[in-house]
N, C-alpha and C. Protein backbone atom coordinates (compact mmCIF):
# COMPACT_ATOMS: atom_id res chain seq x y z
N UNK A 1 231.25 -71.29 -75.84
CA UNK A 1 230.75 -70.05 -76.41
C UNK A 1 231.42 -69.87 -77.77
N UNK A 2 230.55 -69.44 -78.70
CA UNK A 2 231.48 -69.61 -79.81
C UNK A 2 231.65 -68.23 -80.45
N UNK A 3 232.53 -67.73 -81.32
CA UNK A 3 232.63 -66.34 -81.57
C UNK A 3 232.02 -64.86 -81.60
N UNK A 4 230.85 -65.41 -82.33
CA UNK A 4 229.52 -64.50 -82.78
C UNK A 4 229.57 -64.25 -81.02
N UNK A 5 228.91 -65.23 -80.26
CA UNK A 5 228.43 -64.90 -78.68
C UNK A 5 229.25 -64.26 -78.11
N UNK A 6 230.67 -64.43 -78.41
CA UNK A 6 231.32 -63.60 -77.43
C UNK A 6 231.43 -62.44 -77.78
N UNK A 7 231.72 -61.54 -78.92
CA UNK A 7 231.32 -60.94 -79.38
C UNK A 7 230.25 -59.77 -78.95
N UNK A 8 229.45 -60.38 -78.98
CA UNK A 8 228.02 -60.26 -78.93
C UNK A 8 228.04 -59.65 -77.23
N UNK A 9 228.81 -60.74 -76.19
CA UNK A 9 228.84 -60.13 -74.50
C UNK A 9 229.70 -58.93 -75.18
N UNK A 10 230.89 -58.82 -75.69
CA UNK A 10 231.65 -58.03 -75.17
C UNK A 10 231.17 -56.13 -75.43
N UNK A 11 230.05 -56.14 -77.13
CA UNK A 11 229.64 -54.93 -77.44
C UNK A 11 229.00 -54.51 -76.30
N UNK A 12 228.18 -55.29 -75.65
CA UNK A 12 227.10 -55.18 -74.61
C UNK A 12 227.82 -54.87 -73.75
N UNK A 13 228.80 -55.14 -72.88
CA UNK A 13 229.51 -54.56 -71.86
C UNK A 13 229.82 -53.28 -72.05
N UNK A 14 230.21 -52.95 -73.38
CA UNK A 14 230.99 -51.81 -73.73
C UNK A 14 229.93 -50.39 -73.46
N UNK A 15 228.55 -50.93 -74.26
CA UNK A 15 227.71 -49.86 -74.61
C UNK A 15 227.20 -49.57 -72.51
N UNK A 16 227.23 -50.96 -71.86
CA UNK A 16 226.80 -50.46 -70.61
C UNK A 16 228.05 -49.64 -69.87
N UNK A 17 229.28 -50.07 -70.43
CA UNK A 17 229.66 -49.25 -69.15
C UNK A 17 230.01 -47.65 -70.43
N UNK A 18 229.63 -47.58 -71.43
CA UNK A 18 229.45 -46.13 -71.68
C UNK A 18 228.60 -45.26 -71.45
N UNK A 19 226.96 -46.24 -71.16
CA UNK A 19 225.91 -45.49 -70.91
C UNK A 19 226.14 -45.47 -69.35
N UNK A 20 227.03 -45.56 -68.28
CA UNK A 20 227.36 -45.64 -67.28
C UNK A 20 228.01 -44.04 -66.75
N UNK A 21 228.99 -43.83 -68.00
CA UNK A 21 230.09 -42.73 -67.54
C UNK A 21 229.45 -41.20 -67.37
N UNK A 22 228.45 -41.04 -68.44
CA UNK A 22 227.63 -39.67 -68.01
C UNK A 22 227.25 -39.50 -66.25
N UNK A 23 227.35 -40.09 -65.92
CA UNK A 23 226.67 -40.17 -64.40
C UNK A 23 228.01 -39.87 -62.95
N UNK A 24 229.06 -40.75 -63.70
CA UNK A 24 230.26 -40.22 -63.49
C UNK A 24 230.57 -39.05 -62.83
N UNK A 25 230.47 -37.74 -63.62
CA UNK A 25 230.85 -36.82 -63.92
C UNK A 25 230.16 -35.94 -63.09
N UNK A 26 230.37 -34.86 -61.76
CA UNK A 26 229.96 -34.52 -60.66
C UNK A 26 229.82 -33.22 -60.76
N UNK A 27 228.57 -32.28 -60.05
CA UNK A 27 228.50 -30.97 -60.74
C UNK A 27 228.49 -30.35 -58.96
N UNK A 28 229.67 -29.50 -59.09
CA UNK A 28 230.13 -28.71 -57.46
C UNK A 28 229.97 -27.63 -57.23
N UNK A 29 229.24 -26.43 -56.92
CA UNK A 29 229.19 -25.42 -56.38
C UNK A 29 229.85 -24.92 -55.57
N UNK A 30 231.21 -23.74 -55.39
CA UNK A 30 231.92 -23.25 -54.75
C UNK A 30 231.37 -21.95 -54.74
N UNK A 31 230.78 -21.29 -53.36
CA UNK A 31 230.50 -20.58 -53.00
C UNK A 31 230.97 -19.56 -51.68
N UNK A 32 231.60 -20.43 -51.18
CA UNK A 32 232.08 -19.82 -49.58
C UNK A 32 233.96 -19.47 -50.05
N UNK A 33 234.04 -19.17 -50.92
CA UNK A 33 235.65 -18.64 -51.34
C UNK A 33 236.18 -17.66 -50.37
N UNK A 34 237.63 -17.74 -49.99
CA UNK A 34 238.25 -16.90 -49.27
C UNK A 34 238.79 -15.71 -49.97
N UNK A 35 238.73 -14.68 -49.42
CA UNK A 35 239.07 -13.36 -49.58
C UNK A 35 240.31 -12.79 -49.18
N UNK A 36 241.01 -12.30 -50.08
CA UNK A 36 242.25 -12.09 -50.04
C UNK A 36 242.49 -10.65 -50.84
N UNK A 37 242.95 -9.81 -49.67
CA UNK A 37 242.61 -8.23 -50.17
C UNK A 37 244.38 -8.14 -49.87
N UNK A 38 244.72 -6.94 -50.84
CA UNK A 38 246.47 -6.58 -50.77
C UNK A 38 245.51 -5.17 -50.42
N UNK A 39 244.58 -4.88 -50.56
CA UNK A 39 244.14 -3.27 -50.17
C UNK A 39 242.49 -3.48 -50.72
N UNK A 40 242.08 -2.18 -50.31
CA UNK A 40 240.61 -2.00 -50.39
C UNK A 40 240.41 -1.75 -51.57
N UNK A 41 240.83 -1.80 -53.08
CA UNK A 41 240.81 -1.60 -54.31
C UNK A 41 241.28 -2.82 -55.14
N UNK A 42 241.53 -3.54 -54.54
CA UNK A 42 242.78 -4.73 -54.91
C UNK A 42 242.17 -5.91 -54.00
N UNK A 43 241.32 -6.81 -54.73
CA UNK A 43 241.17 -8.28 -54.23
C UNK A 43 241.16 -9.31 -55.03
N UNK A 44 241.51 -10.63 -54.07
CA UNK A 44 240.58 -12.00 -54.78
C UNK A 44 239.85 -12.65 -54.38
N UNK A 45 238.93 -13.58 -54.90
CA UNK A 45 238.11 -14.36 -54.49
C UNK A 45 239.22 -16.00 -54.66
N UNK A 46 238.99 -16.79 -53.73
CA UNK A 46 239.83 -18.13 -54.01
C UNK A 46 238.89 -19.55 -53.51
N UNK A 47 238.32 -19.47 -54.89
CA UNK A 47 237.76 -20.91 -54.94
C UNK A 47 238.59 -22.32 -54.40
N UNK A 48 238.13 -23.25 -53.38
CA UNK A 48 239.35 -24.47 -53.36
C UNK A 48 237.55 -25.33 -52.83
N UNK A 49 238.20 -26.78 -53.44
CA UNK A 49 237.48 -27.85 -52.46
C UNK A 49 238.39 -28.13 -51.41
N UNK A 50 238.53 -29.83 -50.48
CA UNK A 50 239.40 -29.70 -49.48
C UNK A 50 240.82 -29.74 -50.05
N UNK A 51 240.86 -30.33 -51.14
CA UNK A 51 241.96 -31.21 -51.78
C UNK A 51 242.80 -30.03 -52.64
N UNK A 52 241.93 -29.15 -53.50
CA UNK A 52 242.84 -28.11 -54.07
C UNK A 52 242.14 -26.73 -54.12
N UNK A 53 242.91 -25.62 -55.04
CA UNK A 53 242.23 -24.77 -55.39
C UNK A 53 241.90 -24.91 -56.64
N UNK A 54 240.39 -24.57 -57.41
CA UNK A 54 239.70 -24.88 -58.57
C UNK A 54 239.77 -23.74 -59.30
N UNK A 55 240.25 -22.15 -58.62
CA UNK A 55 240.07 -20.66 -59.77
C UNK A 55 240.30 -19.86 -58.58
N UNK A 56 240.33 -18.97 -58.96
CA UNK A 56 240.22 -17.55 -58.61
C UNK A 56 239.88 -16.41 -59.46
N UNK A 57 239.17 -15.39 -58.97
CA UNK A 57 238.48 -14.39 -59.53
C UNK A 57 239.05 -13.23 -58.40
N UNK A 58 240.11 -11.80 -59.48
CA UNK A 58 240.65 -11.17 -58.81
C UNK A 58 240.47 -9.62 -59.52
N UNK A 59 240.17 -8.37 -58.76
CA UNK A 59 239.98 -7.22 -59.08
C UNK A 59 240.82 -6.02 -58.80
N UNK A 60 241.71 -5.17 -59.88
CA UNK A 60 242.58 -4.73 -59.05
C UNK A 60 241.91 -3.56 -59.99
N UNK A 61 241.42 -2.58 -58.88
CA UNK A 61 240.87 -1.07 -59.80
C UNK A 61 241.51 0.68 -58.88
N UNK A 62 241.47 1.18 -60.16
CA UNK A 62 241.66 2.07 -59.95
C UNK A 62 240.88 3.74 -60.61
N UNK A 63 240.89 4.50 -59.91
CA UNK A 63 240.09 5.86 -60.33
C UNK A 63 240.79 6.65 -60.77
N UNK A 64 240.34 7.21 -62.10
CA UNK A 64 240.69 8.17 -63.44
C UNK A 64 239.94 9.26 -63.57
N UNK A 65 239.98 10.33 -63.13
CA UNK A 65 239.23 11.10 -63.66
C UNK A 65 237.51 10.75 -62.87
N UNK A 66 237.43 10.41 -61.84
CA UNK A 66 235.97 9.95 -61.28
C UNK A 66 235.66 8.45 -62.34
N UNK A 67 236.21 7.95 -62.93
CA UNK A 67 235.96 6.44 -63.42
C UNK A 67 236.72 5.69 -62.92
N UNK A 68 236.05 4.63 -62.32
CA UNK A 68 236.69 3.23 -61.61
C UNK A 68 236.92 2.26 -63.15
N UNK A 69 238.74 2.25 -62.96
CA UNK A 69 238.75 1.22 -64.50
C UNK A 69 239.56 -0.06 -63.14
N UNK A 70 238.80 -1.16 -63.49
CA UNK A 70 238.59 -1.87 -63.18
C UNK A 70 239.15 -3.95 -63.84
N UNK A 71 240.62 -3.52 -63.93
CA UNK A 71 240.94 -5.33 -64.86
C UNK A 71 240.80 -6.19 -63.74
N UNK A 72 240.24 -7.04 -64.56
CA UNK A 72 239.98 -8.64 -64.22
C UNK A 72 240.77 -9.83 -64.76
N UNK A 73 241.11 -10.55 -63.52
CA UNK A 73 241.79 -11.66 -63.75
C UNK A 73 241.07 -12.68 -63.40
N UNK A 74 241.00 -14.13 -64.45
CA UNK A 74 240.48 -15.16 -63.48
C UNK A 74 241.04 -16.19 -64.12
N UNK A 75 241.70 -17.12 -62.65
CA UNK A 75 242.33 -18.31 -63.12
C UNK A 75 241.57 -19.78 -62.81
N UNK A 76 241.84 -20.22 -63.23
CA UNK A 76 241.10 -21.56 -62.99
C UNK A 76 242.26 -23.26 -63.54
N UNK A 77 241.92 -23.76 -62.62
CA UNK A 77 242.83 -25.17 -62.68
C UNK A 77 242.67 -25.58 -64.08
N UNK A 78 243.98 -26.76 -63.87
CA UNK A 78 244.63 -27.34 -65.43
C UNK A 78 243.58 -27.96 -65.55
N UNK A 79 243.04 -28.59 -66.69
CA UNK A 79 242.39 -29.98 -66.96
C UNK A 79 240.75 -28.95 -66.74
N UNK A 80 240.91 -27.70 -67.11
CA UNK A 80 239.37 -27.25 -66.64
C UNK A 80 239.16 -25.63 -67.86
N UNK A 81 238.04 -25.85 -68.32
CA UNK A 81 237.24 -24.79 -68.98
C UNK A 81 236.87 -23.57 -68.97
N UNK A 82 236.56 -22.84 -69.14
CA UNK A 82 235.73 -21.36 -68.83
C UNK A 82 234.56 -21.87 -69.84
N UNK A 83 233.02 -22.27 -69.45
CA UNK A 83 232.53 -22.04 -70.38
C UNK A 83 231.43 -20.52 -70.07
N UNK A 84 231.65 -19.75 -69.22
CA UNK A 84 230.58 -18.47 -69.06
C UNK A 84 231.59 -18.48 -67.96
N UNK A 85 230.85 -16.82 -67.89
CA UNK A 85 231.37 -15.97 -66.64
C UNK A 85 230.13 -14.73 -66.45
N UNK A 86 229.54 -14.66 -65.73
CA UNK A 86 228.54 -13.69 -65.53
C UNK A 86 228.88 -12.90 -64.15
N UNK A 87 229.19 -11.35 -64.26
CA UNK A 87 229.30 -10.58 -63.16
C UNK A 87 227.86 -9.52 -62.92
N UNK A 88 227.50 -9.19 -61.83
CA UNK A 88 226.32 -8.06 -61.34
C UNK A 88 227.16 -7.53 -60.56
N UNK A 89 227.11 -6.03 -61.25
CA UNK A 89 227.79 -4.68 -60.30
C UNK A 89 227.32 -3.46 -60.06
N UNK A 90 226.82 -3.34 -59.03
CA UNK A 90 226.08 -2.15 -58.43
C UNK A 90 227.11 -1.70 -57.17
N UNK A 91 226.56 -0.40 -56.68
CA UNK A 91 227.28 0.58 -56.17
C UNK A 91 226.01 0.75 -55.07
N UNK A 92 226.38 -0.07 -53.79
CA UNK A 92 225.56 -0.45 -52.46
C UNK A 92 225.16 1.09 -52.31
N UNK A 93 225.42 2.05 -52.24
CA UNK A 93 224.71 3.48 -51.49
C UNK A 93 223.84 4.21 -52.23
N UNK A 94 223.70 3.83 -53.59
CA UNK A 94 222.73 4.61 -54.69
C UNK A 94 222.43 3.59 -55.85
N UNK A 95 222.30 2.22 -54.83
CA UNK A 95 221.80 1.03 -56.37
C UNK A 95 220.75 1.42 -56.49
N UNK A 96 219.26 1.87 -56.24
CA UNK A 96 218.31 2.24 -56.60
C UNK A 96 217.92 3.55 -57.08
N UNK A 97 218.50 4.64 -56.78
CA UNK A 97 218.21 5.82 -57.53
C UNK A 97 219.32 6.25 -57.84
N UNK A 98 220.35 5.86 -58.46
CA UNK A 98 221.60 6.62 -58.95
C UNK A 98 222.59 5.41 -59.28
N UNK A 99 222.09 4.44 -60.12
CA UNK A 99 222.86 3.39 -60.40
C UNK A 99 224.04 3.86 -61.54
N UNK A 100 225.58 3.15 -61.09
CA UNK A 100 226.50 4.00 -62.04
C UNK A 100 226.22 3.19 -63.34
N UNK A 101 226.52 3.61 -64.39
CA UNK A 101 227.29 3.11 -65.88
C UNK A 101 228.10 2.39 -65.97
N UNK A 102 228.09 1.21 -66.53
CA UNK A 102 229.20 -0.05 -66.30
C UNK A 102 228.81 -0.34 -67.61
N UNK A 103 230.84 -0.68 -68.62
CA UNK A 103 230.36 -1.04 -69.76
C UNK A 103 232.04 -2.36 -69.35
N UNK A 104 231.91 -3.31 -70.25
CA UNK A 104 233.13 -3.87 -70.18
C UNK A 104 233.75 -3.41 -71.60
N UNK A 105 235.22 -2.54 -71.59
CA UNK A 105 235.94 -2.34 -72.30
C UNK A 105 235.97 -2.78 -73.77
N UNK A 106 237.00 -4.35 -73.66
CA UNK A 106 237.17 -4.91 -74.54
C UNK A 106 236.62 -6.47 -74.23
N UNK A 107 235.49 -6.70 -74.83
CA UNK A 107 235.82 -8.43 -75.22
C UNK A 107 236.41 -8.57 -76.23
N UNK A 108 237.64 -8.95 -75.82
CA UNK A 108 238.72 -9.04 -76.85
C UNK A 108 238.61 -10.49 -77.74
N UNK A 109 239.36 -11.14 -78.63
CA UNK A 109 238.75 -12.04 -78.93
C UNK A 109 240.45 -12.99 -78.30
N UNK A 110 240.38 -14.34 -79.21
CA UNK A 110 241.50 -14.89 -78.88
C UNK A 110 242.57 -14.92 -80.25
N UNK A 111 243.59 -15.52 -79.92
CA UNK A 111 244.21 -15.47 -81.52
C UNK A 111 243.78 -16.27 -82.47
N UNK A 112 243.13 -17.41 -82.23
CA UNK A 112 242.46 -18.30 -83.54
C UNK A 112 240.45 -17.79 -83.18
N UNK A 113 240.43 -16.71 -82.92
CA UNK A 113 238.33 -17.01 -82.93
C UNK A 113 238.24 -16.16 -82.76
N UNK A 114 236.45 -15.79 -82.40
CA UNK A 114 235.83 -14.17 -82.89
C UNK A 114 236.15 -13.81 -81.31
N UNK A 115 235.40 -12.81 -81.09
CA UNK A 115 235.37 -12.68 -80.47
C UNK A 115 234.39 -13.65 -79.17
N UNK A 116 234.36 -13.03 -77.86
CA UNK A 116 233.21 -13.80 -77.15
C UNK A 116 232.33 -12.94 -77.17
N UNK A 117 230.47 -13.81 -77.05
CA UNK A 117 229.86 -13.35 -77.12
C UNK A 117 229.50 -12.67 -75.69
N UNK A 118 228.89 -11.47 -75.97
CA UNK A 118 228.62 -10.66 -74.20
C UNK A 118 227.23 -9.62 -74.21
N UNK A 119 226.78 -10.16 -73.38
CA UNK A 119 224.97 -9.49 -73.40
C UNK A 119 225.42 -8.60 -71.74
N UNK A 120 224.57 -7.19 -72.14
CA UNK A 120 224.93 -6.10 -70.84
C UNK A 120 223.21 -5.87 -70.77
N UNK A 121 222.96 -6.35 -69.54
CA UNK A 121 221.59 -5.92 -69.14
C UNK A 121 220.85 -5.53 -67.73
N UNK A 122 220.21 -4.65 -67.62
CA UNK A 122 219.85 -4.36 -66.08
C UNK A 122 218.56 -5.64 -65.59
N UNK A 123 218.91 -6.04 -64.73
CA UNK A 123 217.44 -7.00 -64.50
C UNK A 123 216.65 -6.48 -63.14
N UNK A 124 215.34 -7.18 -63.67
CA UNK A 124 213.99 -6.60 -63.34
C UNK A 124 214.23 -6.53 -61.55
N UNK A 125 214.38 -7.05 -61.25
CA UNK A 125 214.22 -7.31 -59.62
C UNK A 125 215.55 -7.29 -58.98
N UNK A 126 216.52 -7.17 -59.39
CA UNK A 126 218.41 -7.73 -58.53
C UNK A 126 218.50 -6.00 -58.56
N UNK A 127 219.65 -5.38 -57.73
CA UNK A 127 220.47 -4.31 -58.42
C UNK A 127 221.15 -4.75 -59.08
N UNK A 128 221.76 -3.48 -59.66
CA UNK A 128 222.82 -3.73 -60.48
C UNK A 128 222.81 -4.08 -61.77
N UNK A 129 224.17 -4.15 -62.64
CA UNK A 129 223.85 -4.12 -64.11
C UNK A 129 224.88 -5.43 -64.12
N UNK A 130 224.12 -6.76 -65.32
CA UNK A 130 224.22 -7.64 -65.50
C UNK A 130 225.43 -7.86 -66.52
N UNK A 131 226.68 -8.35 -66.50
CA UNK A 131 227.26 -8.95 -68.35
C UNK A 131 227.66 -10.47 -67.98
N UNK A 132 226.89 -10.98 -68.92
CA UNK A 132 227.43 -12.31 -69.47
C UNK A 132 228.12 -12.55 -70.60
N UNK A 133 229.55 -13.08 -70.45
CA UNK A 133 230.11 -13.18 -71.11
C UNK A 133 230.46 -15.10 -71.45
N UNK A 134 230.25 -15.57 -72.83
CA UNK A 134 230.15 -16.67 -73.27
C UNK A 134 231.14 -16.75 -74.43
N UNK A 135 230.78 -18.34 -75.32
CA UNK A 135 231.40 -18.50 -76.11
C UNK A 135 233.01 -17.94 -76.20
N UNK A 136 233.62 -18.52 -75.36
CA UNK A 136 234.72 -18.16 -75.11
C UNK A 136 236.35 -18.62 -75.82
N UNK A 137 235.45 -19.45 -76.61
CA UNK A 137 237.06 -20.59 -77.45
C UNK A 137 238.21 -20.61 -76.98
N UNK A 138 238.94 -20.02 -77.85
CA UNK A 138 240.42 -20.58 -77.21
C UNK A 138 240.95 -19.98 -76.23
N UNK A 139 239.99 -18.46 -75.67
CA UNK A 139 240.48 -18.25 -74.48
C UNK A 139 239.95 -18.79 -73.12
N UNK A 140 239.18 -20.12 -73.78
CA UNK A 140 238.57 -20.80 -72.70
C UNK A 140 239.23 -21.44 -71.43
N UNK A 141 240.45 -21.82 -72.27
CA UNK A 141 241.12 -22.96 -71.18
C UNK A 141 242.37 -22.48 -70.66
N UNK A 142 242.82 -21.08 -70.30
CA UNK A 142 243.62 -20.17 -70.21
C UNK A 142 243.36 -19.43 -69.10
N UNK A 143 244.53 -18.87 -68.54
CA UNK A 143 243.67 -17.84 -67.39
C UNK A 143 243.60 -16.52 -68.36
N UNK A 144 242.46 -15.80 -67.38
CA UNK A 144 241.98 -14.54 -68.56
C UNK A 144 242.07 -13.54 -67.79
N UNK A 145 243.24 -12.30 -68.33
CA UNK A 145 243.18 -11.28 -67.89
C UNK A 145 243.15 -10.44 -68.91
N UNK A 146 242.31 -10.03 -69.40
CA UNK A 146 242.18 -9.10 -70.57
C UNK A 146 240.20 -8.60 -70.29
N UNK A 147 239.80 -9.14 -69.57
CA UNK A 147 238.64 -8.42 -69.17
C UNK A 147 238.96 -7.25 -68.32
N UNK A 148 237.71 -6.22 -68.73
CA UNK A 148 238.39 -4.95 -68.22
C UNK A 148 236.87 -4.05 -67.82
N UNK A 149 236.48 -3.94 -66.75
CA UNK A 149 235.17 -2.97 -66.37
C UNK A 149 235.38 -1.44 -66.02
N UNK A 150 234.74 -0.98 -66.94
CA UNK A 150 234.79 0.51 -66.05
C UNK A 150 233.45 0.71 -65.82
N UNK A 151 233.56 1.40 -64.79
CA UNK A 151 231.96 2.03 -63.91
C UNK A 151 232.34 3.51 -63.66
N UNK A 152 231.36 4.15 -64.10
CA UNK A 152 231.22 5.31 -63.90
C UNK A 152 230.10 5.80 -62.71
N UNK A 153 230.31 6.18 -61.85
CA UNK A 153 229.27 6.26 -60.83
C UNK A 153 228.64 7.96 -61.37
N UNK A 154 227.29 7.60 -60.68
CA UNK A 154 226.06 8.89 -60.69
C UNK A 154 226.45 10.07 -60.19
N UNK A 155 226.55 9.44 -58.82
CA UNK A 155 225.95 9.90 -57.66
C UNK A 155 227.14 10.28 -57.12
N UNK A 156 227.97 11.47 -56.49
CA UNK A 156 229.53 11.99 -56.20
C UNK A 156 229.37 11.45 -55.36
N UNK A 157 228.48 11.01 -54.30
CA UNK A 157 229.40 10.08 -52.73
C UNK A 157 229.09 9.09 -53.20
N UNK A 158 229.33 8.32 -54.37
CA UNK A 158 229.32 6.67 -54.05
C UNK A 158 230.90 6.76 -54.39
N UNK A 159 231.16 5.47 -52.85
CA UNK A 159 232.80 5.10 -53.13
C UNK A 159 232.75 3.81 -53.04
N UNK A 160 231.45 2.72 -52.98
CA UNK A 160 232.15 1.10 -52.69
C UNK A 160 230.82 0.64 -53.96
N UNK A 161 232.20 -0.27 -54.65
CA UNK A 161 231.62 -0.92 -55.78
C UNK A 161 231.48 -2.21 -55.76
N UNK A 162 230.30 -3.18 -55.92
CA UNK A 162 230.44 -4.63 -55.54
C UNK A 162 230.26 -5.29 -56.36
N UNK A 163 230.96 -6.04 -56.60
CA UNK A 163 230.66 -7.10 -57.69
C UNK A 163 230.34 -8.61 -57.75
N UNK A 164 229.78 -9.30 -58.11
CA UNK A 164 229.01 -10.52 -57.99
C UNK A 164 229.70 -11.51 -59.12
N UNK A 165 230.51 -12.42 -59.00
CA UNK A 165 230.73 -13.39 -60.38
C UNK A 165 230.33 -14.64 -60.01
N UNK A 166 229.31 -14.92 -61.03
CA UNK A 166 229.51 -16.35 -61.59
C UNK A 166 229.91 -17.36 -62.84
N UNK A 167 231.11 -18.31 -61.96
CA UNK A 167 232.27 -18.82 -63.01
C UNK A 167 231.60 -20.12 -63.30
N UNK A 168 231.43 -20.02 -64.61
CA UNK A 168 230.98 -22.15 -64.86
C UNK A 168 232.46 -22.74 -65.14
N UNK A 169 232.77 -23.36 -65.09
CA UNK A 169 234.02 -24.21 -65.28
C UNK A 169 233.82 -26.45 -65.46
N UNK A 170 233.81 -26.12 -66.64
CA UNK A 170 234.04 -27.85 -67.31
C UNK A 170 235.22 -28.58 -66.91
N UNK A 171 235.08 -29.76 -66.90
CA UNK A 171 236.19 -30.69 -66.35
C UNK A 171 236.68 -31.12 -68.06
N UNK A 172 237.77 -31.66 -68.07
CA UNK A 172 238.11 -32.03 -69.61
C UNK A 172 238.00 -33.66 -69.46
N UNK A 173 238.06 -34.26 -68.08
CA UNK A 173 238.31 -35.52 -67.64
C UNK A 173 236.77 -35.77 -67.09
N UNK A 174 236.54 -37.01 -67.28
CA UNK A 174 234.92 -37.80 -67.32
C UNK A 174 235.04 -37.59 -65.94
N UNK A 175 236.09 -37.92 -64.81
CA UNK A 175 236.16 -38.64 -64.10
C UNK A 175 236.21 -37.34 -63.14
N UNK A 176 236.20 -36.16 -63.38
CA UNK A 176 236.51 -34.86 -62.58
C UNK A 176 234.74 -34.24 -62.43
N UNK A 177 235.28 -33.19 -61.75
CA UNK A 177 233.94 -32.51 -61.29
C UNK A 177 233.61 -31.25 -62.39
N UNK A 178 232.45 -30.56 -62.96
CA UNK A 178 232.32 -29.38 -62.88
C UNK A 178 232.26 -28.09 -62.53
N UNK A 179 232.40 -27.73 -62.32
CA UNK A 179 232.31 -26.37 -61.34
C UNK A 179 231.92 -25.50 -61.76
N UNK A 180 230.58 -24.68 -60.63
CA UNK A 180 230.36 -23.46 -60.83
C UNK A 180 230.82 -22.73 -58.85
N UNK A 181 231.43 -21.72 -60.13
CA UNK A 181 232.11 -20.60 -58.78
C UNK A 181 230.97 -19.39 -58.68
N UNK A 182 230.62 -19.09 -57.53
CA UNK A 182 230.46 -18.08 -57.11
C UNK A 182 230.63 -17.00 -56.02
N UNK A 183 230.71 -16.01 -55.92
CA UNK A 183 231.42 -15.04 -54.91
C UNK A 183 231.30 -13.80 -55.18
N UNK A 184 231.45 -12.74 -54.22
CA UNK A 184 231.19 -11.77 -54.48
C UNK A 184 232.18 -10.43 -53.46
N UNK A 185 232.74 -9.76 -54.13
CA UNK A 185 233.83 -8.45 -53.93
C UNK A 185 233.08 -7.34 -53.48
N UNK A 186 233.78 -6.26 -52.30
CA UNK A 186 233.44 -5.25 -52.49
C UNK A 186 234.69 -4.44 -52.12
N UNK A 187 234.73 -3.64 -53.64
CA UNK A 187 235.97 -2.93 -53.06
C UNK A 187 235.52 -1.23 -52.80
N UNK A 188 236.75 -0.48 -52.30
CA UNK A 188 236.11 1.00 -51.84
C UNK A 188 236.96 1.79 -52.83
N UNK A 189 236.66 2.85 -53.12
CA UNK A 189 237.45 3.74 -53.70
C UNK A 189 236.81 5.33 -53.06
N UNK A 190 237.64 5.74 -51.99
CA UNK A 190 237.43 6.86 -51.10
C UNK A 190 237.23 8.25 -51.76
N UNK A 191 238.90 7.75 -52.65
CA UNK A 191 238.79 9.51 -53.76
C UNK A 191 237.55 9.79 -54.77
N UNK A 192 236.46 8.81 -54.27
CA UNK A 192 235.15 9.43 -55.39
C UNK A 192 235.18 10.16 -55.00
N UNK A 193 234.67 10.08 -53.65
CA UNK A 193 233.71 11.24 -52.64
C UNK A 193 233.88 12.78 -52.22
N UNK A 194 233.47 13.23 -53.38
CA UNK A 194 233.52 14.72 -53.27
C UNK A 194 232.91 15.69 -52.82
């Protein structure tokens, strides 16, 4: 075999086992997360496959004045992304005629980028009021506690607020999985009910 030819095998190996590695790369749905309450105002959701845990999504709220302020924490494993986070939060006893007001505080930004981008919308057919929050940069690969919901309820007897997240999460490694988390909270807050 003389230079040029070998050559010639070795690009060819290269380009196959690159057009190989996209395929690699495994896309996992965590849905059945365990629940871990310190109280009825105060939970987490805990994403794991068998081998580890991949995030958690945790709500610790409290009532002001009849407003549920509401911070959010969510962690997610080393070697892994935030690229979206989308929550739906309605109030189970008056989601259809007395849906509360839910705005998120601050999308704060990070120290090198803008802010993230975040769309608040009611959709046609689900209860509840929709935010997706994206474009997340450098607070992508970080755990994030600086999200912050307040809900204002309608209706004086609503006391249980539920919330719905879905976490996308990127692998940084070819050879790892993707992940999308989903799960869903309901916490109570008694002192609405007047």
């Amino acid at each position: 075999m003389n230079r040029r030819e070998c050559l010639a095998a070795v690009c060819s190996t290269g380009v196959v086992a690159t057009a190989g590695c996209s395929a690699i790369r495994s896309e996992q749905t965590l849905s059945d997360p365990t629940v871990h309450a310190d109280s009825s105002r105060r939970k987490t959701l805990i994403f794991a496959t068998t081998n580890e845990e991949v995030g958690k999504f945790g709500v610790n709220g409290r009532v002001d004045s009849g407003i549920i302020d509401a911070p959010i924490e969510i962690w997610h494993r080393e070697g892994t992304v935030v690229t979206s986070i989308t929550f739906r939060i309605w109030m189970p006893e008056v989601a259809r005629e007395s849906p509360p007001k839910v705005a998120l505080v601050s999308p704060v930004e990070g120290d090198r980028s803008p802010p993230p981008s975040v769309a608040l919308y009611t959709p046609d057919r689900t209860l509840g009021t929709v935010i997706e929050v994206s474009d997340l940069d450098d607070l992508a690969d970080e755990s994030i506690s600086i999200l912050n919901l307040i809900v204002k309820p309608v209706a004086e007897t609503a006391t249980k607020l539920n919330i719905h997240t879905t976490i996308e999460l990127t692998s940084s490694d070819i050879l790892e999985s993707n992940y999308t988390l989903n799960g869903a909270l309901q916490l109570t807050y008694p002192e609405l009910d007047n």
